[in-house]
C-alpha atoms as a PDB file:
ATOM      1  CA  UNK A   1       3.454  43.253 -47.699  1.00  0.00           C
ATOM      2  CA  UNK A   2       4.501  43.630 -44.077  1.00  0.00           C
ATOM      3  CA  UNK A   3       1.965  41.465 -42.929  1.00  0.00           C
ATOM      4  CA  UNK A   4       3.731  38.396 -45.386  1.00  0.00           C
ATOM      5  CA  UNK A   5       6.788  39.767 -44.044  1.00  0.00           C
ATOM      6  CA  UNK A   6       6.234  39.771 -40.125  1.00  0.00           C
ATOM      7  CA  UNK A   7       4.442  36.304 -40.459  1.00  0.00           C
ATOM      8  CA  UNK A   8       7.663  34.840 -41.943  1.00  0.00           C
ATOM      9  CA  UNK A   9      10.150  36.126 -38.979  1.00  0.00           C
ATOM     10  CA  UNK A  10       7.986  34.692 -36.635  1.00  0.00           C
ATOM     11  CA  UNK A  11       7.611  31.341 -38.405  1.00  0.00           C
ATOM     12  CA  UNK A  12      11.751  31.407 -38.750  1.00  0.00           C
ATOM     13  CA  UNK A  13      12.290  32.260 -34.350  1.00  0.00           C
ATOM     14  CA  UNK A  14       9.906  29.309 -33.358  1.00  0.00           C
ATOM     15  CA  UNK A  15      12.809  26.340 -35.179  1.00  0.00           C
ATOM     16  CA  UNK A  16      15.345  28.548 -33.651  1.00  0.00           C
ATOM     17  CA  UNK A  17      14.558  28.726 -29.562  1.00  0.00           C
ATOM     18  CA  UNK A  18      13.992  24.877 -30.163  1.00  0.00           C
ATOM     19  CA  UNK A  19      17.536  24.540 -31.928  1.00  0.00           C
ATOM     20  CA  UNK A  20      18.745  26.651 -28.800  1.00  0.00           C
ATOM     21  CA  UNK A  21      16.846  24.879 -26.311  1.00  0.00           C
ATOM     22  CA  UNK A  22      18.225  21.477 -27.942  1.00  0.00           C
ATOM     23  CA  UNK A  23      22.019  22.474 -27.775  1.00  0.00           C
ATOM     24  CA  UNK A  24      21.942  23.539 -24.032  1.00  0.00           C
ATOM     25  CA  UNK A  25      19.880  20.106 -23.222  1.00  0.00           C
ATOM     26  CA  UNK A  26      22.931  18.581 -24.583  1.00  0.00           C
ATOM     27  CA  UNK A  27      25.150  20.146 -23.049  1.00  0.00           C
ATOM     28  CA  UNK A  28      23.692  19.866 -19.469  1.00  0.00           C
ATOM     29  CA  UNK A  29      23.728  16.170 -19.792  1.00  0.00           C
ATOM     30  CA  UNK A  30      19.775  16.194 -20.856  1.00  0.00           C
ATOM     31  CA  UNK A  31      19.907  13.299 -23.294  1.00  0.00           C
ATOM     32  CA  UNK A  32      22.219  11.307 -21.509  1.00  0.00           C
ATOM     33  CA  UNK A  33      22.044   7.502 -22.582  1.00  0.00           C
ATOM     34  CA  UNK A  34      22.157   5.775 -19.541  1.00  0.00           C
ATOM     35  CA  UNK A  35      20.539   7.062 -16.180  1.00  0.00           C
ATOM     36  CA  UNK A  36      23.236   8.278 -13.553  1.00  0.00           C
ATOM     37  CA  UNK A  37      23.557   5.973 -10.806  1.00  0.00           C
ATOM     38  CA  UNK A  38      25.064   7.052  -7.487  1.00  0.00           C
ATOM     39  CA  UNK A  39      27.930   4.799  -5.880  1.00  0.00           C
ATOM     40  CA  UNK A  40      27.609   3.832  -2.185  1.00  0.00           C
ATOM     41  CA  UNK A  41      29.816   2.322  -0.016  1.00  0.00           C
ATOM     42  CA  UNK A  42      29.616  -1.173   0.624  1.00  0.00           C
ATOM     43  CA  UNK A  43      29.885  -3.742   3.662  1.00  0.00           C
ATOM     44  CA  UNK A  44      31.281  -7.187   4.250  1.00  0.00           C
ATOM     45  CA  UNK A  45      27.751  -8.827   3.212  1.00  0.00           C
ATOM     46  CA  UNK A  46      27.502  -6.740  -0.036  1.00  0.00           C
ATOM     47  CA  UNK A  47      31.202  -6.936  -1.170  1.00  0.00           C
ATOM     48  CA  UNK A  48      30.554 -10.001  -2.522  1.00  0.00           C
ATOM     49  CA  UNK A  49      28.290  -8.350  -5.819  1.00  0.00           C
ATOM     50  CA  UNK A  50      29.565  -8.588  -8.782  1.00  0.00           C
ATOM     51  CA  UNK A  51      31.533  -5.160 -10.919  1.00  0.00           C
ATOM     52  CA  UNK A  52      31.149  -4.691 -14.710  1.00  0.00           C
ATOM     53  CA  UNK A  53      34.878  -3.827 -14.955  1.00  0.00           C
ATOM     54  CA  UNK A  54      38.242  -5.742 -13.847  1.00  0.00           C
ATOM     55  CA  UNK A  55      39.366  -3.277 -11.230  1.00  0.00           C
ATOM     56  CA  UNK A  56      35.909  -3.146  -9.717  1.00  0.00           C
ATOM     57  CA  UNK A  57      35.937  -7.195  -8.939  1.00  0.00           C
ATOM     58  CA  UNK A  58      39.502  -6.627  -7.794  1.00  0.00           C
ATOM     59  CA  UNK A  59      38.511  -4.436  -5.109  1.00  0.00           C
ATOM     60  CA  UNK A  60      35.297  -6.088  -3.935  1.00  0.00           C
ATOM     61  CA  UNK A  61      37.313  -9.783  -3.415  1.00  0.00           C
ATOM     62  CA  UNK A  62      39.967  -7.543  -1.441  1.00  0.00           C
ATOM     63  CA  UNK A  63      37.039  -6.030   0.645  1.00  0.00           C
ATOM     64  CA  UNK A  64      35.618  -9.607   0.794  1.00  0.00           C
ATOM     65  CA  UNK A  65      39.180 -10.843   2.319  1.00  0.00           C
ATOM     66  CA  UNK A  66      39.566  -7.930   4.767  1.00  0.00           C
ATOM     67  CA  UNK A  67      36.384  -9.280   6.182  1.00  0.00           C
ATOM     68  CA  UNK A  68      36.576 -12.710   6.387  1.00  0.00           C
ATOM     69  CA  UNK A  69      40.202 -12.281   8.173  1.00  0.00           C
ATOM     70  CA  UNK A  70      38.446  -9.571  10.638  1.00  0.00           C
ATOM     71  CA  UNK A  71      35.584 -12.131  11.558  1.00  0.00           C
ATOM     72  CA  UNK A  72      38.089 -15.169  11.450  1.00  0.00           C
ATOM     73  CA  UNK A  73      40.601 -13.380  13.792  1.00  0.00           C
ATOM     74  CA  UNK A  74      37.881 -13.025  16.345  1.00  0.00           C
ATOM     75  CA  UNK A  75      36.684 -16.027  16.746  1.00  0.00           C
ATOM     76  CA  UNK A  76      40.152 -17.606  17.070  1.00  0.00           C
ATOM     77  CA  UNK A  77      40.349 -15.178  19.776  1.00  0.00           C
ATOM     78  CA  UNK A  78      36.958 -16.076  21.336  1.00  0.00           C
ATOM     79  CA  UNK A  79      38.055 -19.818  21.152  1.00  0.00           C
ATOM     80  CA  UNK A  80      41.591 -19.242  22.700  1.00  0.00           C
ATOM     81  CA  UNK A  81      40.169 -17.446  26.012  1.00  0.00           C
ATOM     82  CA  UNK A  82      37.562 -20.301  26.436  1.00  0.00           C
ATOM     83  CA  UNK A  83      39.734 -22.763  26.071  1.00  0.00           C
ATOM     84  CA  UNK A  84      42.812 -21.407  28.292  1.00  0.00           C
ATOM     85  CA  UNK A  85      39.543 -20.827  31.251  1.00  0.00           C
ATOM     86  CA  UNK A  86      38.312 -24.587  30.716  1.00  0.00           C
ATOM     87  CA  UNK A  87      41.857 -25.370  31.770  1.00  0.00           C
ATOM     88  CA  UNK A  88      41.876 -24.299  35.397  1.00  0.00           C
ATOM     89  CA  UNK A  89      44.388 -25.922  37.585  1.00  0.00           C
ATOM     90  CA  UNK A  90      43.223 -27.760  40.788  1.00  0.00           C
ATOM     91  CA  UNK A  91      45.069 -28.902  43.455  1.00  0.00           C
ATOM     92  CA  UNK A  92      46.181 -32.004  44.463  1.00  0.00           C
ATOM     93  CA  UNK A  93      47.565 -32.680  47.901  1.00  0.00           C
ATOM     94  CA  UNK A  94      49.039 -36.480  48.851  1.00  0.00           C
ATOM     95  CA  UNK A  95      47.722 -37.866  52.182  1.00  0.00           C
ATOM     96  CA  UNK A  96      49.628 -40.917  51.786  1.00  0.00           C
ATOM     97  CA  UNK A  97      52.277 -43.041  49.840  1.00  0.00           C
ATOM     98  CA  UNK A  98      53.253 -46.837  50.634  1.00  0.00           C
ATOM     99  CA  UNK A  99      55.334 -49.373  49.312  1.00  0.00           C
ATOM    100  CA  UNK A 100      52.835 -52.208  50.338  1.00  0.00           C
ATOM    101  CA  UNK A 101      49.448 -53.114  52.125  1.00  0.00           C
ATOM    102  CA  UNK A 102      48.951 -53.848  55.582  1.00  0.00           C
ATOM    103  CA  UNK A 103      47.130 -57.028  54.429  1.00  0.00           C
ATOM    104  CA  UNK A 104      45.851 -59.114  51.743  1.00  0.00           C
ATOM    105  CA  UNK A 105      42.971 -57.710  49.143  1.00  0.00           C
ATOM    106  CA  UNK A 106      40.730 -59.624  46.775  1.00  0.00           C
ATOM    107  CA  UNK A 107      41.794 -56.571  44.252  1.00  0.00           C
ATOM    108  CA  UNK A 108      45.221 -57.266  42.894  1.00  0.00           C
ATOM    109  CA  UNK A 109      45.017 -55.930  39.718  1.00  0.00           C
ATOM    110  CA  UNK A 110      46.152 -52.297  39.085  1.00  0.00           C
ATOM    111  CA  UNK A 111      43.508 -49.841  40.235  1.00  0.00           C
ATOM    112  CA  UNK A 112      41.889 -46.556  40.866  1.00  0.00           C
ATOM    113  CA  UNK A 113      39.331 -45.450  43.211  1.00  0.00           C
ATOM    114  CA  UNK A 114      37.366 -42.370  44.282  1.00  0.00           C
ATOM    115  CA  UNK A 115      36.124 -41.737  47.964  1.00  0.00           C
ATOM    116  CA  UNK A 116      33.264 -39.106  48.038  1.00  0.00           C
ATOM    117  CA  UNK A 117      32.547 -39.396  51.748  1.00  0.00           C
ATOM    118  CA  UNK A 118      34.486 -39.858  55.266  1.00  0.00           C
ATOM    119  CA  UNK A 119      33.094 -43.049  55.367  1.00  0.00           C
ATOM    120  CA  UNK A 120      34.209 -44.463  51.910  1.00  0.00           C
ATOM    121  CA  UNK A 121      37.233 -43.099  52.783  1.00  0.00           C
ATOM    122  CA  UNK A 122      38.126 -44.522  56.201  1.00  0.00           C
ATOM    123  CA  UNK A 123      36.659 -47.921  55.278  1.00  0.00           C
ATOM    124  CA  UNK A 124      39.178 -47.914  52.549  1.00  0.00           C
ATOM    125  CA  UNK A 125      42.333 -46.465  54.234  1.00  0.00           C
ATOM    126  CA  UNK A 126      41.366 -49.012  56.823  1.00  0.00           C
ATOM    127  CA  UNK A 127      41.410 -52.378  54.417  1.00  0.00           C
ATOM    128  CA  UNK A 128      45.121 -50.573  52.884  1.00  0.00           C
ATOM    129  CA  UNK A 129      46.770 -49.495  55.969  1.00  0.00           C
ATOM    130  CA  UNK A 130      44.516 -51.332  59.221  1.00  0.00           C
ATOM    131  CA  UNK A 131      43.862 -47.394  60.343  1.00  0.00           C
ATOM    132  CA  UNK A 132      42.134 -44.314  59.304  1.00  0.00           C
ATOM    133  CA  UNK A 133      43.979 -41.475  57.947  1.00  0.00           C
ATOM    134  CA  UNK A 134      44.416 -37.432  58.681  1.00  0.00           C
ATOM    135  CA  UNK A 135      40.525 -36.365  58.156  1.00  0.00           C
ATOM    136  CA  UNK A 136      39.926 -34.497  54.647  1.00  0.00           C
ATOM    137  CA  UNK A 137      37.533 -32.171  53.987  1.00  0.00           C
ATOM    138  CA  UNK A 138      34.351 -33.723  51.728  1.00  0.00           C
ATOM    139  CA  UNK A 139      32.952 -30.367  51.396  1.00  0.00           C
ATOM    140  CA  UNK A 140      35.525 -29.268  49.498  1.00  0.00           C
ATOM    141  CA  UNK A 141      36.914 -31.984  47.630  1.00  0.00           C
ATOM    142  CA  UNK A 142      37.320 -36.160  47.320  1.00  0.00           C
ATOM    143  CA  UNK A 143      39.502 -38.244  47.631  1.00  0.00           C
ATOM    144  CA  UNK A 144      41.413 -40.715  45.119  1.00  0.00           C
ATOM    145  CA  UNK A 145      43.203 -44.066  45.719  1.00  0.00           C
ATOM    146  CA  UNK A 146      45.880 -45.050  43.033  1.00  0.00           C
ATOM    147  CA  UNK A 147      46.566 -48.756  43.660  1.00  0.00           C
ATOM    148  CA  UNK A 148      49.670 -50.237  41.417  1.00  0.00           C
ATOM    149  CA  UNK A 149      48.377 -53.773  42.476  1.00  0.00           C
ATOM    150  CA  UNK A 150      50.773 -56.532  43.054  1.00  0.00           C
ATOM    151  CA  UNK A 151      53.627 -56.174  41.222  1.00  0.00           C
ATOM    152  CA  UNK A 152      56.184 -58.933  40.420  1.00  0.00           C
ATOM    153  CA  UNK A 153      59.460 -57.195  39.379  1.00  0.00           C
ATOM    154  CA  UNK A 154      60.366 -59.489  36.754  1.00  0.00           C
ATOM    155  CA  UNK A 155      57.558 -58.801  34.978  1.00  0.00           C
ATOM    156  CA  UNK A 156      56.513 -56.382  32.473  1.00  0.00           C
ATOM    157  CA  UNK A 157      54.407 -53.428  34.523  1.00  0.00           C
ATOM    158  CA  UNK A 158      53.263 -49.905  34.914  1.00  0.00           C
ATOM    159  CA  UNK A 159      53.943 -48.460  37.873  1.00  0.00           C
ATOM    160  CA  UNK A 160      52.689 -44.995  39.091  1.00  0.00           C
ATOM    161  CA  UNK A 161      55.287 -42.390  39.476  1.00  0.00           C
ATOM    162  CA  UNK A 162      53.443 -39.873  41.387  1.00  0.00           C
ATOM    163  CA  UNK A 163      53.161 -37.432  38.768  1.00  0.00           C
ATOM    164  CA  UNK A 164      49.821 -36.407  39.012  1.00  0.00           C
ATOM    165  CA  UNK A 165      47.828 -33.363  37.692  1.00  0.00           C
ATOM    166  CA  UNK A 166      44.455 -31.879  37.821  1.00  0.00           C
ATOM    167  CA  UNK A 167      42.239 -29.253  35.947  1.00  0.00           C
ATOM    168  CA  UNK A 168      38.758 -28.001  35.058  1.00  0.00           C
ATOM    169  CA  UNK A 169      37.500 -29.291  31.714  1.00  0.00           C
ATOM    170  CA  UNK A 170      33.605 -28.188  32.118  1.00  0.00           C
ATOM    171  CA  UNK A 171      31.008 -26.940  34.860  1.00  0.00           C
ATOM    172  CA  UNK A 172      30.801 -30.100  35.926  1.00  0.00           C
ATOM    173  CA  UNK A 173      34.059 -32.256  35.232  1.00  0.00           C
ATOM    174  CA  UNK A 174      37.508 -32.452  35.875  1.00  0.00           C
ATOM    175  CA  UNK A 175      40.726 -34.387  34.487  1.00  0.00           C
ATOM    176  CA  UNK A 176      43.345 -36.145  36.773  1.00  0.00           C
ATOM    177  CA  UNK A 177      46.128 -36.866  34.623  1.00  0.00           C
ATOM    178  CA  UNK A 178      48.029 -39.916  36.009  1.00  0.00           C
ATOM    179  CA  UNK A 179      51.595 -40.018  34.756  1.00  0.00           C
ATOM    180  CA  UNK A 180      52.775 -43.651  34.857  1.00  0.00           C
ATOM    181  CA  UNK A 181      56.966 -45.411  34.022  1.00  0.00           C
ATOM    182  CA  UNK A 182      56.859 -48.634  31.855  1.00  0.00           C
ATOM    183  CA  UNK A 183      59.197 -51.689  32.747  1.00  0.00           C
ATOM    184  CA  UNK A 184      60.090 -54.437  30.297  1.00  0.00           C
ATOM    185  CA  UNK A 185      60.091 -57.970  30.995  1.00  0.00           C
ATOM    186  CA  UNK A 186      63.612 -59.142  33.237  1.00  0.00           C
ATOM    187  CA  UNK A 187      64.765 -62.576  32.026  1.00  0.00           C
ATOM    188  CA  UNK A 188      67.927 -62.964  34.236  1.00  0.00           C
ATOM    189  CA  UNK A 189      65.555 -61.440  37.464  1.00  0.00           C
ATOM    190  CA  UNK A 190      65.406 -62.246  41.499  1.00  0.00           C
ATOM    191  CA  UNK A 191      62.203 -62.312  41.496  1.00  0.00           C
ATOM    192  CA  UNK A 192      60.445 -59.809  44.422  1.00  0.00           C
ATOM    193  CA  UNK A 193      56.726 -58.299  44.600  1.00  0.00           C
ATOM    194  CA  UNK A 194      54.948 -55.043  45.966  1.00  0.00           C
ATOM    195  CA  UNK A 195      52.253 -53.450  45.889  1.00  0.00           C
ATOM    196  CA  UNK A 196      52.449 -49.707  45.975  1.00  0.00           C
ATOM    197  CA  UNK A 197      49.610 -47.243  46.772  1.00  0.00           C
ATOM    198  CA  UNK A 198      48.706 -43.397  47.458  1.00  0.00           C
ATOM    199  CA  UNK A 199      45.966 -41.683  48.555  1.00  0.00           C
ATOM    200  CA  UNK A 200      45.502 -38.232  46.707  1.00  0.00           C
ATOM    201  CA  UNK A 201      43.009 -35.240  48.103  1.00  0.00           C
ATOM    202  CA  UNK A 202      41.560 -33.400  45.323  1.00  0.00           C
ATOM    203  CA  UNK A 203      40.296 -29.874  45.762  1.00  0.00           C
ATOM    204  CA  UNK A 204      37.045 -29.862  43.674  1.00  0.00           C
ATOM    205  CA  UNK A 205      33.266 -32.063  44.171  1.00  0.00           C
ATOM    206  CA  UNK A 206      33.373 -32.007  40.609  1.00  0.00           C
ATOM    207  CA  UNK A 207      33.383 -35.408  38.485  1.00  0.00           C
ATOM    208  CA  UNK A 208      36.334 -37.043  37.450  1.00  0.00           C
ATOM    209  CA  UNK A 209      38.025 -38.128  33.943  1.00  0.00           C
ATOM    210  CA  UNK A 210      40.924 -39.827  34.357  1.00  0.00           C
ATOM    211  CA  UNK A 211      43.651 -39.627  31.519  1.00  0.00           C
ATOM    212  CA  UNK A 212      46.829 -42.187  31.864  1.00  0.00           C
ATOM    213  CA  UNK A 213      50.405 -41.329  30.646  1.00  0.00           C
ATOM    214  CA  UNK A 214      53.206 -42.814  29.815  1.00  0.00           C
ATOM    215  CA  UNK A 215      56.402 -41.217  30.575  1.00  0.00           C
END
Protein backbone atom coordinates (compact mmCIF):
# COMPACT_ATOMS: atom_id res chain seq x y z
CA UNK A 1 0.00 0.00 0.00
CA UNK A 2 2.71 2.60 0.50
CA UNK A 3 4.52 1.52 -2.33
CA UNK A 4 1.04 2.46 -4.68
CA UNK A 5 1.00 5.39 -2.57
CA UNK A 6 4.65 6.87 -2.88
CA UNK A 7 4.61 5.97 -6.69
CA UNK A 8 1.56 8.26 -7.15
CA UNK A 9 3.18 11.53 -5.34
CA UNK A 10 5.98 11.20 -7.41
CA UNK A 11 4.04 10.75 -10.66
CA UNK A 12 1.81 14.03 -9.44
CA UNK A 13 5.52 16.49 -8.65
CA UNK A 14 6.99 15.64 -12.18
CA UNK A 15 3.53 17.82 -14.15
CA UNK A 16 4.05 20.22 -11.39
CA UNK A 17 7.99 21.56 -11.61
CA UNK A 18 7.07 21.63 -15.44
CA UNK A 19 3.82 23.80 -14.71
CA UNK A 20 6.33 25.91 -12.47
CA UNK A 21 9.07 25.94 -14.80
CA UNK A 22 6.42 27.04 -17.62
CA UNK A 23 4.96 30.08 -15.61
CA UNK A 24 8.42 31.65 -14.77
CA UNK A 25 9.50 31.08 -18.67
CA UNK A 26 6.62 33.30 -19.23
CA UNK A 27 7.18 35.58 -17.17
CA UNK A 28 10.92 36.20 -17.99
CA UNK A 29 9.98 36.89 -21.52
CA UNK A 30 10.92 33.04 -22.55
CA UNK A 31 8.25 32.57 -25.19
CA UNK A 32 8.36 35.84 -26.54
CA UNK A 33 6.86 36.00 -30.19
CA UNK A 34 9.14 37.99 -31.94
CA UNK A 35 13.03 38.03 -31.29
CA UNK A 36 14.25 41.33 -29.49
CA UNK A 37 16.09 43.47 -31.72
CA UNK A 38 18.44 46.15 -30.41
CA UNK A 39 18.10 49.85 -31.84
CA UNK A 40 21.28 51.64 -33.01
CA UNK A 41 21.86 54.91 -33.93
CA UNK A 42 21.91 55.83 -37.37
CA UNK A 43 23.97 58.13 -39.89
CA UNK A 44 23.23 60.36 -42.83
CA UNK A 45 23.70 57.25 -45.34
CA UNK A 46 21.37 54.96 -43.27
CA UNK A 47 18.62 57.54 -42.39
CA UNK A 48 17.22 57.00 -45.46
CA UNK A 49 15.71 53.09 -44.36
CA UNK A 50 12.51 52.74 -44.12
CA UNK A 51 10.32 52.56 -40.19
CA UNK A 52 7.30 50.25 -39.69
CA UNK A 53 5.49 53.06 -37.82
CA UNK A 54 4.54 56.86 -38.77
CA UNK A 55 6.70 58.56 -36.20
CA UNK A 56 9.66 56.39 -37.10
CA UNK A 57 9.62 57.69 -41.01
CA UNK A 58 9.04 61.13 -39.52
CA UNK A 59 12.21 61.15 -37.80
CA UNK A 60 14.45 59.41 -40.33
CA UNK A 61 13.31 62.17 -43.34
CA UNK A 62 14.16 64.88 -40.53
CA UNK A 63 17.61 63.13 -39.98
CA UNK A 64 17.78 62.81 -43.81
CA UNK A 65 17.22 66.83 -44.07
CA UNK A 66 19.66 67.73 -41.27
CA UNK A 67 22.15 66.06 -43.50
CA UNK A 68 21.64 67.08 -46.75
CA UNK A 69 21.56 70.92 -45.41
CA UNK A 70 24.99 70.08 -43.39
CA UNK A 71 26.69 68.70 -46.68
CA UNK A 72 24.89 71.42 -48.90
CA UNK A 73 26.05 74.30 -46.58
CA UNK A 74 29.60 73.21 -47.10
CA UNK A 75 29.99 73.07 -50.33
CA UNK A 76 28.37 76.49 -50.90
CA UNK A 77 31.04 77.46 -48.62
CA UNK A 78 33.83 75.60 -50.49
CA UNK A 79 32.51 77.25 -53.77
CA UNK A 80 32.29 80.86 -52.30
CA UNK A 81 36.13 80.92 -51.11
CA UNK A 82 37.23 79.58 -54.59
CA UNK A 83 35.47 81.76 -56.33
CA UNK A 84 36.19 85.15 -54.27
CA UNK A 85 40.38 83.75 -54.74
CA UNK A 86 39.85 83.29 -58.67
CA UNK A 87 38.96 86.96 -58.48
CA UNK A 88 42.28 88.54 -57.60
CA UNK A 89 42.72 92.10 -58.55
CA UNK A 90 45.72 93.12 -60.76
CA UNK A 91 46.97 96.25 -61.46
CA UNK A 92 46.78 98.37 -64.17
CA UNK A 93 48.99 101.39 -64.58
CA UNK A 94 48.47 103.94 -67.85
CA UNK A 95 51.73 104.80 -69.69
CA UNK A 96 49.97 106.88 -72.07
CA UNK A 97 46.67 108.60 -73.29
CA UNK A 98 46.25 110.65 -76.70
CA UNK A 99 43.69 112.30 -78.50
CA UNK A 100 45.26 111.34 -81.96
CA UNK A 101 48.24 109.59 -83.84
CA UNK A 102 51.34 111.06 -84.82
CA UNK A 103 50.65 109.66 -88.33
CA UNK A 104 48.56 107.71 -90.58
CA UNK A 105 47.91 103.69 -89.93
CA UNK A 106 46.58 101.05 -92.29
CA UNK A 107 44.42 100.02 -88.96
CA UNK A 108 41.51 102.37 -88.62
CA UNK A 109 39.09 100.32 -87.26
CA UNK A 110 38.64 100.15 -83.44
CA UNK A 111 41.30 97.96 -81.86
CA UNK A 112 43.17 96.20 -79.18
CA UNK A 113 46.59 94.98 -78.92
CA UNK A 114 48.97 93.18 -76.56
CA UNK A 115 52.85 93.83 -76.44
CA UNK A 116 54.71 90.89 -74.71
CA UNK A 117 58.21 92.20 -75.34
CA UNK A 118 60.27 95.69 -75.39
CA UNK A 119 60.46 95.27 -78.85
CA UNK A 120 56.70 94.80 -79.75
CA UNK A 121 56.27 97.47 -77.64
CA UNK A 122 58.57 100.23 -78.90
CA UNK A 123 57.87 99.29 -82.53
CA UNK A 124 54.33 100.04 -81.71
CA UNK A 125 54.55 103.21 -79.52
CA UNK A 126 56.81 104.25 -82.34
CA UNK A 127 54.13 103.83 -85.46
CA UNK A 128 51.37 105.78 -82.63
CA UNK A 129 53.45 108.46 -81.27
CA UNK A 130 57.01 108.60 -83.79
CA UNK A 131 58.97 107.74 -80.24
CA UNK A 132 59.41 105.09 -77.72
CA UNK A 133 57.86 105.34 -74.42
CA UNK A 134 58.99 105.18 -70.45
CA UNK A 135 60.54 101.42 -70.48
CA UNK A 136 58.11 98.75 -68.71
CA UNK A 137 59.06 95.90 -67.12
CA UNK A 138 58.33 92.45 -69.40
CA UNK A 139 59.28 90.37 -66.55
CA UNK A 140 56.61 91.34 -64.70
CA UNK A 141 53.88 92.18 -66.85
CA UNK A 142 52.70 93.28 -70.73
CA UNK A 143 51.58 95.73 -72.14
CA UNK A 144 48.08 96.63 -73.88
CA UNK A 145 47.19 99.17 -76.62
CA UNK A 146 43.43 100.29 -76.72
CA UNK A 147 43.02 102.00 -80.11
CA UNK A 148 39.36 103.81 -80.58
CA UNK A 149 40.27 104.03 -84.37
CA UNK A 150 39.17 106.94 -86.38
CA UNK A 151 36.31 108.34 -85.17
CA UNK A 152 33.94 110.69 -87.08
CA UNK A 153 31.80 112.54 -84.46
CA UNK A 154 28.71 112.49 -86.30
CA UNK A 155 28.61 109.10 -86.35
CA UNK A 156 27.34 106.44 -84.21
CA UNK A 157 30.62 105.05 -82.05
CA UNK A 158 32.10 103.51 -79.00
CA UNK A 159 34.59 105.23 -77.54
CA UNK A 160 36.83 104.02 -74.61
CA UNK A 161 36.40 105.82 -71.41
CA UNK A 162 39.35 104.67 -69.58
CA UNK A 163 37.64 102.58 -67.21
CA UNK A 164 39.59 99.68 -67.16
CA UNK A 165 39.91 96.68 -64.74
CA UNK A 166 41.86 93.59 -64.25
CA UNK A 167 41.73 90.22 -62.27
CA UNK A 168 42.81 86.58 -62.00
CA UNK A 169 40.28 84.14 -63.45
CA UNK A 170 42.65 80.83 -63.49
CA UNK A 171 46.46 79.75 -63.12
CA UNK A 172 46.93 80.80 -66.26
CA UNK A 173 44.43 83.66 -67.39
CA UNK A 174 43.34 86.92 -66.65
CA UNK A 175 40.29 89.35 -67.56
CA UNK A 176 40.74 93.08 -68.61
CA UNK A 177 37.45 94.50 -68.45
CA UNK A 178 37.23 97.46 -70.90
CA UNK A 179 34.45 99.84 -69.96
CA UNK A 180 33.36 101.69 -73.13
CA UNK A 181 30.37 105.17 -73.62
CA UNK A 182 27.98 104.72 -76.65
CA UNK A 183 27.13 107.79 -78.98
CA UNK A 184 24.12 107.93 -81.27
CA UNK A 185 24.11 109.06 -84.69
CA UNK A 186 24.20 113.39 -84.93
CA UNK A 187 22.02 114.51 -87.85
CA UNK A 188 22.38 118.35 -87.44
CA UNK A 189 26.55 117.63 -86.77
CA UNK A 190 29.98 119.69 -87.75
CA UNK A 191 31.46 117.02 -88.70
CA UNK A 192 35.26 116.45 -86.90
CA UNK A 193 37.42 113.09 -86.49
CA UNK A 194 39.99 111.56 -83.92
CA UNK A 195 41.47 108.91 -83.13
CA UNK A 196 42.10 108.29 -79.49
CA UNK A 197 44.54 105.76 -77.94
CA UNK A 198 46.23 104.50 -74.53
CA UNK A 199 48.76 102.37 -73.69
CA UNK A 200 47.97 100.30 -70.43
CA UNK A 201 50.86 98.24 -68.30
CA UNK A 202 49.45 95.23 -66.83
CA UNK A 203 51.04 93.61 -63.81
CA UNK A 204 50.75 89.85 -64.61
CA UNK A 205 52.58 87.41 -67.79
CA UNK A 206 49.45 85.71 -67.57
CA UNK A 207 47.02 85.42 -70.74
CA UNK A 208 44.46 87.73 -71.45
CA UNK A 209 40.44 87.64 -71.88
CA UNK A 210 39.15 90.66 -72.72
CA UNK A 211 35.44 91.48 -71.66
CA UNK A 212 33.81 94.89 -73.25
CA UNK A 213 31.23 97.09 -71.38
CA UNK A 214 28.93 99.35 -72.00
CA UNK A 215 28.37 102.06 -69.61
Amino acid sequence: MNNFFQAGVRALIVPCWCLVVGILLQGCGGDRAAPFTPVSSSSCSSSSSSSSSDSSSSSSSSSDGSCNSSSSSSSSSSSSSLSSSSLSSVNVVEVLAAASAASSLSQTQRNTQVMRSSSEYDALATSYVGYTLTAQDFELGQVLLIDDGTINNCDAHLSFDSNISAQELTDNTVKVTLGYTESAQKTNCLPSSSRPFYFYFINTRKLIVFEEVIE
